[in-house]
C-alpha atoms as a PDB file:
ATOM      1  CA  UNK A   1     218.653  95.235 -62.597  1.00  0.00           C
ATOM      2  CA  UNK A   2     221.003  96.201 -59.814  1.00  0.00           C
ATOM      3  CA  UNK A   3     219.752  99.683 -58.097  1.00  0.00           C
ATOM      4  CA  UNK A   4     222.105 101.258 -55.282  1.00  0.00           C
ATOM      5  CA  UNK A   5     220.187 100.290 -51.777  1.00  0.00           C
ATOM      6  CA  UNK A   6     220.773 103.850 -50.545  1.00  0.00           C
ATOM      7  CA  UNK A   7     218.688 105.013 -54.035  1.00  0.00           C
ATOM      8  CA  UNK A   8     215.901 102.527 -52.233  1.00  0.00           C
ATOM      9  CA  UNK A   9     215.717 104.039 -49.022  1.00  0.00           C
ATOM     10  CA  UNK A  10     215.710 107.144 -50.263  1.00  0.00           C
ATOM     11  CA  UNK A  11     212.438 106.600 -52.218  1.00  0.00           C
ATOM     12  CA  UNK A  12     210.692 105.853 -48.808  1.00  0.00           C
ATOM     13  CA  UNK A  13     210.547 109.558 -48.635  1.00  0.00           C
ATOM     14  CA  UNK A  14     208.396 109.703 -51.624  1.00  0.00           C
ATOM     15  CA  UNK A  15     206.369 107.387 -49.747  1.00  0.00           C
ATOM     16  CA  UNK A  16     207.434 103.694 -51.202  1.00  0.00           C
ATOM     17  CA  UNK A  17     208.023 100.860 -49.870  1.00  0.00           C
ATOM     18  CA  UNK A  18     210.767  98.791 -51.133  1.00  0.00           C
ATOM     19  CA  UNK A  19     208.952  96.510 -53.611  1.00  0.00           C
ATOM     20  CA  UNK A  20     207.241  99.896 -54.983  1.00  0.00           C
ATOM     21  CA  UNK A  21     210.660 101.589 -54.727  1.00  0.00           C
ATOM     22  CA  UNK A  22     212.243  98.568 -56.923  1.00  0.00           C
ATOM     23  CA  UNK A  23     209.421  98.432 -59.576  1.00  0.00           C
ATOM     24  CA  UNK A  24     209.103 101.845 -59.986  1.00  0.00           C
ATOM     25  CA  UNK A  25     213.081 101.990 -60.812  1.00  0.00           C
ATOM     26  CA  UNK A  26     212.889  99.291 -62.847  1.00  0.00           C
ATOM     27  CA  UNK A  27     210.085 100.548 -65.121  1.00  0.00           C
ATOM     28  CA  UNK A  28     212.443 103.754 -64.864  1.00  0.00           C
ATOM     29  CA  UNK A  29     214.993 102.321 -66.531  1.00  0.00           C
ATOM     30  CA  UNK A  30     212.822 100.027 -69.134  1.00  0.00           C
ATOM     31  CA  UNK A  31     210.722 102.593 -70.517  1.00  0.00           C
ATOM     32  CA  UNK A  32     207.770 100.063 -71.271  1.00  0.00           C
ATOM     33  CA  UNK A  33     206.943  97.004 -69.764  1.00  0.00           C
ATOM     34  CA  UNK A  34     204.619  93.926 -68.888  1.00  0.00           C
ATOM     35  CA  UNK A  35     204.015  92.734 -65.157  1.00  0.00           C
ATOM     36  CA  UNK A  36     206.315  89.716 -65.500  1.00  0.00           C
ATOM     37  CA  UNK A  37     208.996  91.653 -67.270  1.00  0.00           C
ATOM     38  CA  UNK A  38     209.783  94.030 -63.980  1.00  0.00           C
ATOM     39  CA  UNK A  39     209.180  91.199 -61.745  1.00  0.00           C
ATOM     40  CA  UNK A  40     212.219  89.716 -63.474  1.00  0.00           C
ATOM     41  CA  UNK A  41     214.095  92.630 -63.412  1.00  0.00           C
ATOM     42  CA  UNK A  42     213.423  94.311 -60.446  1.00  0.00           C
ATOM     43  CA  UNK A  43     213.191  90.722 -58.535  1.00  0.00           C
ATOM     44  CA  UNK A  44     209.447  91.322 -56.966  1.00  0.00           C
ATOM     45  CA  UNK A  45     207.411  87.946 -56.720  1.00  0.00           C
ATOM     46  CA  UNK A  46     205.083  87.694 -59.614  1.00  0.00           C
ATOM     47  CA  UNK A  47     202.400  86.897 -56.364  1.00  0.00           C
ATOM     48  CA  UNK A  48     202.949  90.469 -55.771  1.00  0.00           C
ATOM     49  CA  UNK A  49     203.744  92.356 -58.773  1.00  0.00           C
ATOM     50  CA  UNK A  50     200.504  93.165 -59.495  1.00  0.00           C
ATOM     51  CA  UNK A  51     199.271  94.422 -56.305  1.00  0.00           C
ATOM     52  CA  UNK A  52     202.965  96.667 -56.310  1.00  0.00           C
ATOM     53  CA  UNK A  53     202.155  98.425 -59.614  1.00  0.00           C
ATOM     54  CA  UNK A  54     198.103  98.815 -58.977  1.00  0.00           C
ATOM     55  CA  UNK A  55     199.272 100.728 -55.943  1.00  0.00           C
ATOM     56  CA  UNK A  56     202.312 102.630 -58.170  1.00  0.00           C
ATOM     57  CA  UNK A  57     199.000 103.613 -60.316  1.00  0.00           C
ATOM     58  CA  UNK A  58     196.959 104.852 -57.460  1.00  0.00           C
ATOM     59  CA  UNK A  59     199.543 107.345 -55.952  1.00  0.00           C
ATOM     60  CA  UNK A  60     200.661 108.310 -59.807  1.00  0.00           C
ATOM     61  CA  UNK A  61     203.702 106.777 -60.402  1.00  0.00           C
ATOM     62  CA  UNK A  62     203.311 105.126 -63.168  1.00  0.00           C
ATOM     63  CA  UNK A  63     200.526 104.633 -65.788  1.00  0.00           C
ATOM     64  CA  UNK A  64     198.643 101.726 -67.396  1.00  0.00           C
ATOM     65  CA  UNK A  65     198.466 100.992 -71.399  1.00  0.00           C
ATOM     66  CA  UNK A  66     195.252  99.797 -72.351  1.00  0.00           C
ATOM     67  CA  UNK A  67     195.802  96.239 -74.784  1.00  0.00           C
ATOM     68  CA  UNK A  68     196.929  93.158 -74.258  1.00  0.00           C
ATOM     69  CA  UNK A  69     199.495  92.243 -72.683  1.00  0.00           C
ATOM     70  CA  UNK A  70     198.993  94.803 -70.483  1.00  0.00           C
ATOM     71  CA  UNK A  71     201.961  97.086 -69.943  1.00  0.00           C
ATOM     72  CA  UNK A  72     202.959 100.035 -67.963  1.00  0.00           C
ATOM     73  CA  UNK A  73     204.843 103.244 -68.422  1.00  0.00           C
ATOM     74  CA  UNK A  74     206.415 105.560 -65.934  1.00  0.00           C
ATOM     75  CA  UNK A  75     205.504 108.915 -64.913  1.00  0.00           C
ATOM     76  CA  UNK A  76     208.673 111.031 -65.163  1.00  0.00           C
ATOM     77  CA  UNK A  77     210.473 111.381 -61.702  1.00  0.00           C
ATOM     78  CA  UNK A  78     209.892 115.330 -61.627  1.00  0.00           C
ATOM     79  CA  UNK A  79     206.157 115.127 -62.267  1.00  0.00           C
ATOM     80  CA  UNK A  80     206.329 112.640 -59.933  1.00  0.00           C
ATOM     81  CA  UNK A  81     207.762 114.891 -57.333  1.00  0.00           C
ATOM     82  CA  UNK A  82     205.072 117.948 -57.952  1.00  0.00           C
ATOM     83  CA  UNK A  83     202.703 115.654 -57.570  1.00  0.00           C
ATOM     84  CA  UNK A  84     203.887 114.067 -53.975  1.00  0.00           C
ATOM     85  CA  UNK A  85     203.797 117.579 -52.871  1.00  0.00           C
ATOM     86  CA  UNK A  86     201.261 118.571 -54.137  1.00  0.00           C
ATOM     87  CA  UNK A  87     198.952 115.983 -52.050  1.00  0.00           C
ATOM     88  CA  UNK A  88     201.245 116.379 -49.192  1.00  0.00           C
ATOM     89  CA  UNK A  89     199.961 120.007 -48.814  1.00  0.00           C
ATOM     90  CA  UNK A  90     196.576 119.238 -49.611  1.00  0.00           C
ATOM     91  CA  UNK A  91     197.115 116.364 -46.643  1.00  0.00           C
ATOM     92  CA  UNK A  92     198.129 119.329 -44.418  1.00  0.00           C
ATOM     93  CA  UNK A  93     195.564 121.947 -45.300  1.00  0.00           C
ATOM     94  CA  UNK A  94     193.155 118.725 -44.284  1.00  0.00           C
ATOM     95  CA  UNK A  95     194.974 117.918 -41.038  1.00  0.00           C
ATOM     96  CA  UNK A  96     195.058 121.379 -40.036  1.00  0.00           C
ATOM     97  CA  UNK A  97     191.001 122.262 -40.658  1.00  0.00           C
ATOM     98  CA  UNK A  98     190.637 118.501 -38.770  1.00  0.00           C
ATOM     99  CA  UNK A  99     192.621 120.303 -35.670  1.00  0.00           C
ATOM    100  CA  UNK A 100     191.292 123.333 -35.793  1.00  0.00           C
ATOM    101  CA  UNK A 101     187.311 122.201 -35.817  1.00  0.00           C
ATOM    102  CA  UNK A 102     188.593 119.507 -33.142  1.00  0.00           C
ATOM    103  CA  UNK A 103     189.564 122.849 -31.041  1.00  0.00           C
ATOM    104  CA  UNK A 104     186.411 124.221 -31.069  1.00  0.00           C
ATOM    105  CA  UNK A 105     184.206 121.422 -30.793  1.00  0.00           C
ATOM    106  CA  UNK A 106     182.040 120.141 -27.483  1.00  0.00           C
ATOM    107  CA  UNK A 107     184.549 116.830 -27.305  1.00  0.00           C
ATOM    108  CA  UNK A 108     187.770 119.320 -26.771  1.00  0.00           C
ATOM    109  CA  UNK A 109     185.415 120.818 -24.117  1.00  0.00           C
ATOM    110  CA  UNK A 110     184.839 117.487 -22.429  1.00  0.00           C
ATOM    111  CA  UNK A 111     188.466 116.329 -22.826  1.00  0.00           C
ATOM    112  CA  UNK A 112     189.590 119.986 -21.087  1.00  0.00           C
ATOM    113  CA  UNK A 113     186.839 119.361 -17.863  1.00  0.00           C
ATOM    114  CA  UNK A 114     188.336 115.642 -17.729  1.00  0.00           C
ATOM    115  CA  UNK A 115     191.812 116.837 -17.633  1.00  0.00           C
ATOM    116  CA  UNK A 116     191.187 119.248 -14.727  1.00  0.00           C
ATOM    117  CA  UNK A 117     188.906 116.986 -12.341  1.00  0.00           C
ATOM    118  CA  UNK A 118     192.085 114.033 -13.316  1.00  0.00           C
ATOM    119  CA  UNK A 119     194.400 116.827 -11.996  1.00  0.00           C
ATOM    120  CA  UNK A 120     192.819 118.108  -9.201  1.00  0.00           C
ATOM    121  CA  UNK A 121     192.496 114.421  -7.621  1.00  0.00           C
ATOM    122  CA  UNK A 122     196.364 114.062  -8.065  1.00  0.00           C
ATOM    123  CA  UNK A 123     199.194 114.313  -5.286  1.00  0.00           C
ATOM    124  CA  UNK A 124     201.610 116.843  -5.820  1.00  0.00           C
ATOM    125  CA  UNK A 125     204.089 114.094  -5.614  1.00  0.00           C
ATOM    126  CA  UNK A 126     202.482 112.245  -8.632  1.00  0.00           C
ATOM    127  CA  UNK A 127     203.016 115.483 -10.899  1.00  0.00           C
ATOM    128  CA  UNK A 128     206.525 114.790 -11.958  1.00  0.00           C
ATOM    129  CA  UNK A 129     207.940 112.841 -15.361  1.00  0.00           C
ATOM    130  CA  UNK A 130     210.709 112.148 -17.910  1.00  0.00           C
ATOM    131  CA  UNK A 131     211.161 113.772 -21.010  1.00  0.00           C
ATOM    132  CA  UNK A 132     213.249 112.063 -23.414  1.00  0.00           C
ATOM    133  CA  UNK A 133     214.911 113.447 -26.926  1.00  0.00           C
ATOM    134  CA  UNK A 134     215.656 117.503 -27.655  1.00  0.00           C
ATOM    135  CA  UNK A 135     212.806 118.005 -29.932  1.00  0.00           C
ATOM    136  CA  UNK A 136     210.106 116.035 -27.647  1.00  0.00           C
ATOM    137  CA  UNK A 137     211.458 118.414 -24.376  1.00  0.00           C
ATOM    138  CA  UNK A 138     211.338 121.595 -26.470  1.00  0.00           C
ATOM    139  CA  UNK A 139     207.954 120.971 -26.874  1.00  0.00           C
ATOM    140  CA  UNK A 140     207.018 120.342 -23.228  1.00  0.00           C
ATOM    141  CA  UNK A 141     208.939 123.448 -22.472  1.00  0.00           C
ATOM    142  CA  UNK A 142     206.758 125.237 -25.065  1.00  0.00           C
ATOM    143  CA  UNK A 143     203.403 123.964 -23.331  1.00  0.00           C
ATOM    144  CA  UNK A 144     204.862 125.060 -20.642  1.00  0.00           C
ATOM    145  CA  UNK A 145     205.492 128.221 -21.507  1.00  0.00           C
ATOM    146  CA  UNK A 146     202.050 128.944 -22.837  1.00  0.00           C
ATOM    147  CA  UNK A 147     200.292 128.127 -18.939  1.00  0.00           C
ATOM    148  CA  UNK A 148     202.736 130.662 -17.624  1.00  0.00           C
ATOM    149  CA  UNK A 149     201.093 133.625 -15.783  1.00  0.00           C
ATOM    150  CA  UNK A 150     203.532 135.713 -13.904  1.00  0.00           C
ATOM    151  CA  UNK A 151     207.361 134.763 -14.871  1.00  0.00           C
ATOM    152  CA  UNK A 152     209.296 132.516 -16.665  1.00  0.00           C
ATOM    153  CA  UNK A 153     212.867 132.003 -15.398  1.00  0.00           C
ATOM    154  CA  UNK A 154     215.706 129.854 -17.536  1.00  0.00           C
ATOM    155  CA  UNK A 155     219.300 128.927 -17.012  1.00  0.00           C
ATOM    156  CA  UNK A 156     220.721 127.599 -19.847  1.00  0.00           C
ATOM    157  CA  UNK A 157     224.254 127.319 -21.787  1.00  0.00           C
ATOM    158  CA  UNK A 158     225.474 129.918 -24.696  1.00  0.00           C
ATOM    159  CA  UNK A 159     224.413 126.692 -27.408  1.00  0.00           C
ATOM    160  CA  UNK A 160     221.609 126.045 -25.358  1.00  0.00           C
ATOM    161  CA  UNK A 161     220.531 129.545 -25.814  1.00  0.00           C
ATOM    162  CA  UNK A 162     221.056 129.654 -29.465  1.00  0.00           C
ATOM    163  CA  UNK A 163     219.086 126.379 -29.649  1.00  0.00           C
ATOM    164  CA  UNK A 164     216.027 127.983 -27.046  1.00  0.00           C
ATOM    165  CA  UNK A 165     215.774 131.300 -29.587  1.00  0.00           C
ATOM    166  CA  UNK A 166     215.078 129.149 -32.316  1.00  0.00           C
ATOM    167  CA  UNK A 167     212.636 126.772 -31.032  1.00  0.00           C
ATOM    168  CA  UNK A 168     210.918 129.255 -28.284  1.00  0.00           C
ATOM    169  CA  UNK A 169     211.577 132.426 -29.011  1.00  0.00           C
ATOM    170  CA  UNK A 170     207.894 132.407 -30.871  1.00  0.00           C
ATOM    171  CA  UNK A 171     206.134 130.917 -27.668  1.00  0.00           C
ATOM    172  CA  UNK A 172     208.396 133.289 -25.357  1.00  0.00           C
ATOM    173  CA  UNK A 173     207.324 136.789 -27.215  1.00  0.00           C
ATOM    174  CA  UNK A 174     203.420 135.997 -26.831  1.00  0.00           C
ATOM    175  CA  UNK A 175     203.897 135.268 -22.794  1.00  0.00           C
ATOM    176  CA  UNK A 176     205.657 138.362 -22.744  1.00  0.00           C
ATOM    177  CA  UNK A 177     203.498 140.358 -25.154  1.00  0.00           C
ATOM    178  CA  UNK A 178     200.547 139.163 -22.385  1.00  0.00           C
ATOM    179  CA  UNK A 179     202.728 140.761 -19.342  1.00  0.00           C
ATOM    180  CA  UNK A 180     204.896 137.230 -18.253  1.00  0.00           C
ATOM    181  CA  UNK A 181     208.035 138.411 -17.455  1.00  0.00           C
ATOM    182  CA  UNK A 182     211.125 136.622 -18.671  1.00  0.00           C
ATOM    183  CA  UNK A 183     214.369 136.157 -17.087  1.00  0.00           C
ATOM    184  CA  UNK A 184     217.381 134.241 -19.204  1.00  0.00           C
ATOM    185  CA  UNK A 185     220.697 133.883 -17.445  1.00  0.00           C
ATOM    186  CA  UNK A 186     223.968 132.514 -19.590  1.00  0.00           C
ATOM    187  CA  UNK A 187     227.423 132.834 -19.872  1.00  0.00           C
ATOM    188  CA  UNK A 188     227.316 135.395 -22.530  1.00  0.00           C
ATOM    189  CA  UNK A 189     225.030 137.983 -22.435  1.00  0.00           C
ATOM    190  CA  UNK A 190     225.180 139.798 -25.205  1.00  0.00           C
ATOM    191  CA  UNK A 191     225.098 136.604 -27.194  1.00  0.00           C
ATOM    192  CA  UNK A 192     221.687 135.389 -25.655  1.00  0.00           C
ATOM    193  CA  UNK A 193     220.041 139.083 -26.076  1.00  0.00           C
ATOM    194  CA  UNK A 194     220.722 138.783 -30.100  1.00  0.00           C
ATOM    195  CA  UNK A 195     219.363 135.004 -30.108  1.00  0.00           C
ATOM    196  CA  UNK A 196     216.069 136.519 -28.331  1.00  0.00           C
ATOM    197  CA  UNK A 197     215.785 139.903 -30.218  1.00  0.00           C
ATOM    198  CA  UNK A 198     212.372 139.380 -31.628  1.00  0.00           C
ATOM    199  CA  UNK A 199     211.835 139.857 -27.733  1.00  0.00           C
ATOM    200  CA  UNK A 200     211.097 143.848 -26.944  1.00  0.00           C
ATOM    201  CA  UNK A 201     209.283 143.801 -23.116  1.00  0.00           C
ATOM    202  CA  UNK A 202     209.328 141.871 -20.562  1.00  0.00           C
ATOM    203  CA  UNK A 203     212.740 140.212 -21.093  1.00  0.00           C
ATOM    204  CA  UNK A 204     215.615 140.429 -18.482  1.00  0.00           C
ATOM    205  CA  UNK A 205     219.084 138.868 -18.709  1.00  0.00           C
ATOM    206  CA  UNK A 206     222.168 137.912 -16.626  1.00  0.00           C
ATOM    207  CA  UNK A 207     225.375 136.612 -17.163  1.00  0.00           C
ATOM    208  CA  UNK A 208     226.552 133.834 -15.095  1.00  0.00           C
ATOM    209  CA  UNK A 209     229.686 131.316 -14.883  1.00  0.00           C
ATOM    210  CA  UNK A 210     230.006 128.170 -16.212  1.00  0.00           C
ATOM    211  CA  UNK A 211     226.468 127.103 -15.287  1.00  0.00           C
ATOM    212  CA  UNK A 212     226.076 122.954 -16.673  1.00  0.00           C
ATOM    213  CA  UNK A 213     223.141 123.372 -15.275  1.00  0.00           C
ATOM    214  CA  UNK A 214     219.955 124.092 -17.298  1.00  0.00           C
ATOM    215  CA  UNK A 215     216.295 124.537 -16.582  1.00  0.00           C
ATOM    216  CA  UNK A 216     213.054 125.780 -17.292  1.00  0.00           C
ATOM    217  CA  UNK A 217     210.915 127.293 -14.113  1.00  0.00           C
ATOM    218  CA  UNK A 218     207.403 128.440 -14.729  1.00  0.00           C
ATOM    219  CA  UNK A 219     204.975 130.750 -11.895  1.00  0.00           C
ATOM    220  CA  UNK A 220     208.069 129.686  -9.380  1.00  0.00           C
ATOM    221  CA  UNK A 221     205.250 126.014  -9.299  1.00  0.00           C
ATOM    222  CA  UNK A 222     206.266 124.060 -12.598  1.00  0.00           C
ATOM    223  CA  UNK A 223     210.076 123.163 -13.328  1.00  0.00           C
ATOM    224  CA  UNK A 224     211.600 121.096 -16.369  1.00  0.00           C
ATOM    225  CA  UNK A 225     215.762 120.547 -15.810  1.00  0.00           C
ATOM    226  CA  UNK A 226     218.326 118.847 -17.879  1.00  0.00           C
ATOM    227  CA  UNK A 227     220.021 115.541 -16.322  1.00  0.00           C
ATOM    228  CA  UNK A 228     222.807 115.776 -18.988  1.00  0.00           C
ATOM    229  CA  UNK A 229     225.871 117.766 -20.534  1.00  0.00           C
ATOM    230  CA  UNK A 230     224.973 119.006 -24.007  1.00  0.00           C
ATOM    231  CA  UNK A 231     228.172 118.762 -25.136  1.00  0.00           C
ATOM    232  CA  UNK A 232     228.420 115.396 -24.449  1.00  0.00           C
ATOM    233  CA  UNK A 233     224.893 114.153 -25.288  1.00  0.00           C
ATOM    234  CA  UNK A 234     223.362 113.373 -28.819  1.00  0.00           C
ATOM    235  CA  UNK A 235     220.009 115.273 -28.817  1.00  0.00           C
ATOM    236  CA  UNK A 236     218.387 112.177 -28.889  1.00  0.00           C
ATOM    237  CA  UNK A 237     219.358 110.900 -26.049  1.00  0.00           C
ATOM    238  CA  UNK A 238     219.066 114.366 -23.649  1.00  0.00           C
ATOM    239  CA  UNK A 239     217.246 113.876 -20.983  1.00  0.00           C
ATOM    240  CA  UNK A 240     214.470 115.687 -19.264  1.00  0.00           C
ATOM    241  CA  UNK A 241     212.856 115.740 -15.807  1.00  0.00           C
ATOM    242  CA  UNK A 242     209.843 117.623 -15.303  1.00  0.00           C
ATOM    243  CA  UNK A 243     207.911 118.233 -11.801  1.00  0.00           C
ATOM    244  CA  UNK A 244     204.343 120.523 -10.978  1.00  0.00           C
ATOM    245  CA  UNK A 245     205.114 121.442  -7.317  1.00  0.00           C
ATOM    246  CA  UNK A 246     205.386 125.383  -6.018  1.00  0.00           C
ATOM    247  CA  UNK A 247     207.997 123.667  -3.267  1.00  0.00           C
ATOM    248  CA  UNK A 248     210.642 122.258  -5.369  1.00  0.00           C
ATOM    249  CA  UNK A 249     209.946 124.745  -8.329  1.00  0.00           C
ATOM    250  CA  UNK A 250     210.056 127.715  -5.716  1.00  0.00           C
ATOM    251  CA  UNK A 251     213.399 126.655  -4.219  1.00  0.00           C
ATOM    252  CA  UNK A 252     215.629 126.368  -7.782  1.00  0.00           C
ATOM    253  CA  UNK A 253     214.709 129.815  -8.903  1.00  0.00           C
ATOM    254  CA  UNK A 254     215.370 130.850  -4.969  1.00  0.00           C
ATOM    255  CA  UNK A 255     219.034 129.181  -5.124  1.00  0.00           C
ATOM    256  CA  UNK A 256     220.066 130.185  -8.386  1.00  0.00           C
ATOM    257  CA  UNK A 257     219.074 134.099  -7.882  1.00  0.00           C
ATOM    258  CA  UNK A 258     215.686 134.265 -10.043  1.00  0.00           C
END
């Protein structure tokens, strides 16, 4: 049995792997069937067949037949797909009690005291990094954003202010709602005030002229800035630079007006 190879990879996201993906199709398509009979179709080794389909059984794709020869039938695709989700939320529910007990617990206590003596024994000069990938600097920026204090300046492009109320906006309202004040300067104004309307107090903007550059500058000490165009960069491949020094972070808010 031929199956498409794009039908393949697209069972990895029902969590297969590509000898569980072919078995799994080929029982599919057979109805019934004996171990050796979809290792001939579905071209698995025999040496593996079996350890394929006990697997299949354990995440409930397919189902045994008690006789002999043993055979196997297949769970229908869209029970199969309640199912998945169904222990993908449970998964989650667990993951997220995990987190939240790990929160509270003596160890996150520790880990938090470590952190600051490792900190406080740093240069200034050693306080600076890369960021690499849209979704991985977001989330710096959003860490960031939760340490802020007093203000929270950002320069950014129109898209990069559509992009920044999506992913921040959340993040941005709570420092605000706790008295940070914001500041957001862009080429068009009254663009960036509808992308950050969720945003009542605390939130200033300013309209300025073809700026390429963008940044992120927290308590005028802690700065994140972008080292390429994002019109010309794949979000995969923008680049961050982040630095934790009141000098540097002090003088980019001081040149750009903030």
């Amino acid at each position: 049995m031929i199956v498409q190879k794009s039908l393949l990879l697209k069972l990895k996201e029902f969590g297969l792997n590509i000898y569980e993906s072919k078995l799994w199709t080929a029982l599919l398509s057979m109805g019934v069937a004996t171990a050796g009979e979809l290792s001939d179709v579905a071209n698995v080794p025999r040496s593996r067949t079996y350890d394929v389909l006990e697997s299949l059984e354990k995440k409930g794709f397919i189902i045994m037949k008690i006789g002999k020869p043993i055979k196997y039938l297949a769970v229908p695709p869209g029970e199969v797909i309640e199912r998945v989700k169904k222990k993908v939320v449970i998964e989650a529910e667990e993951s997220q009690k995990m987190l939240e007990e790990l929160r509270e617990s003596p160890a996150m206590k520790e880990l938090n005291q470590l952190h600051t003596q490792g900190i406080d024994l740093v240069e200034p000069s050693d306080l600076a990094g890369s960021v690499k990938g849209r979704e991985n600097i977001y989330n710096h920026m959003e860490t960031m954003i939760k340490g802020a204090k007093e203000s929270i300046n950002i320069l950014t492009t129109t898209e990069g202010a559509k992009r920044k109320g999506k992913h921040l906006q959340r993040v941005l309202k709570k420092a605000a709602e706790r008295g940070v004040n914001i500041k957001i300067s862009t080429p068009d104004k009254e663009a960036t005030m509808k992308e950050f309307s969720k945003i009542k107090e605390n939130i200033y903007y300013t309209q300025i002229t073809k700026p390429k550059t963008r940044f992120c500058v927290i308590d005028n000490r802690e700065a994140a800035f972008f080292l390429t165009n994002d019109e010309e960069t794949h979000p995969s491949y923008e680049t961050c630079v982040w630095v934790n020094t009141p000098h540097f972070s002090g003088a980019i808010s001081d040149a750009f007006g903030f």
